[in-house]
Protein backbone atom coordinates (compact mmCIF):
# COMPACT_ATOMS: atom_id res chain seq x y z
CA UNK A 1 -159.22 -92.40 -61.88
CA UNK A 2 -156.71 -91.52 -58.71
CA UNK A 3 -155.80 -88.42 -58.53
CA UNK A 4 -152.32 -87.37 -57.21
CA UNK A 5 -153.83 -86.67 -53.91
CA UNK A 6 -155.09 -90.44 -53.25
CA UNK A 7 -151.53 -92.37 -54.81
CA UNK A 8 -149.42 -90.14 -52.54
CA UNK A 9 -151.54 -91.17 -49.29
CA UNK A 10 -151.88 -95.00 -50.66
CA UNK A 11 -147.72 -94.84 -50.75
CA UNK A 12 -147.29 -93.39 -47.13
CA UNK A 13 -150.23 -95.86 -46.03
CA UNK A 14 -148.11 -98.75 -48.09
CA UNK A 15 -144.98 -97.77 -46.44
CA UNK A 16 -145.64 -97.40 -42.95
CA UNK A 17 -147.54 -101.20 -42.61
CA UNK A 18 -144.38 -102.52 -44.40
CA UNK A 19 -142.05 -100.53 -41.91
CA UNK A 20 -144.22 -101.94 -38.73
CA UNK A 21 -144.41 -105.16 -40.50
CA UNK A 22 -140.77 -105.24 -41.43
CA UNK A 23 -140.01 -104.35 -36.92
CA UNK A 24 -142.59 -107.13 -36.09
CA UNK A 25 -140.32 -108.91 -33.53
CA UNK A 26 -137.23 -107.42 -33.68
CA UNK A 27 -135.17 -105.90 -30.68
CA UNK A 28 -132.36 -105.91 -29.07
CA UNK A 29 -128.75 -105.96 -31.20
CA UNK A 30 -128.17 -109.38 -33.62
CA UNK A 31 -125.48 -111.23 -33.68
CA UNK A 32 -123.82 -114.66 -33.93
CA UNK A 33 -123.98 -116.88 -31.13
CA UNK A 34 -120.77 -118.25 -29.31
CA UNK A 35 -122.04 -120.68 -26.49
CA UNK A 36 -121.32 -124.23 -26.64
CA UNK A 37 -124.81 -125.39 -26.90
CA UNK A 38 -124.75 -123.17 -30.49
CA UNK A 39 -122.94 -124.98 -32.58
CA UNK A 40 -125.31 -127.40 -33.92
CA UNK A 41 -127.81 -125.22 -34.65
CA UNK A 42 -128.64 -124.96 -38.47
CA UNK A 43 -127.37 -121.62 -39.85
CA UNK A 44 -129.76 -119.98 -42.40
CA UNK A 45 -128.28 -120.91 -45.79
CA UNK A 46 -128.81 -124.67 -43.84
CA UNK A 47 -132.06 -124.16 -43.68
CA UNK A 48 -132.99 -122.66 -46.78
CA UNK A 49 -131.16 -124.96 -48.30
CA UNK A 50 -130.77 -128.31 -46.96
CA UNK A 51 -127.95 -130.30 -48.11
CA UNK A 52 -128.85 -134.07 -48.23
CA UNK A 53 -127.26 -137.03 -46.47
CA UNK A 54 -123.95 -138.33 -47.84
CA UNK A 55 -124.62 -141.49 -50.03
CA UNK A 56 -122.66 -144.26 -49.24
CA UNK A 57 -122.05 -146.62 -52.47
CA UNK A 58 -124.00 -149.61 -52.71
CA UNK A 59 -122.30 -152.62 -54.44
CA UNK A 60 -124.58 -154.74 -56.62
CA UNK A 61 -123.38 -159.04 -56.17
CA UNK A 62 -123.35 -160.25 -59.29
């Protein structure tokens, strides 16, 4: 059985990889980009989420 001694060093062990896995590749500031070439990038609800092509209505001949 743990003892108090082994959870407590499991936690700090636990949450320092998911702090330097939570940094992996992030610097500098965020924020949304304004340039012209921008605007048809897919925003992250887009991409998550795609929504599908408009369907045009087919009409049957009878």
């Amino acid at each position: 059985m743990l003892n108090a001694y082994q959870i407590l060093v499991r936690c700090i062990v636990l949450a320092v990889c998911t702090a330097a896995l939570g940094a992996c590749g992030q610097r500098g500031e965020l924020y949304l980009p304004t340039e012209p070439a921008a605007q048809g990038r897919a925003s992250l609800p887009d991409a998550v989420v795609p929504t599908l092509p408009a369907r045009t209505p087919t009409t049957t001949q009878p």
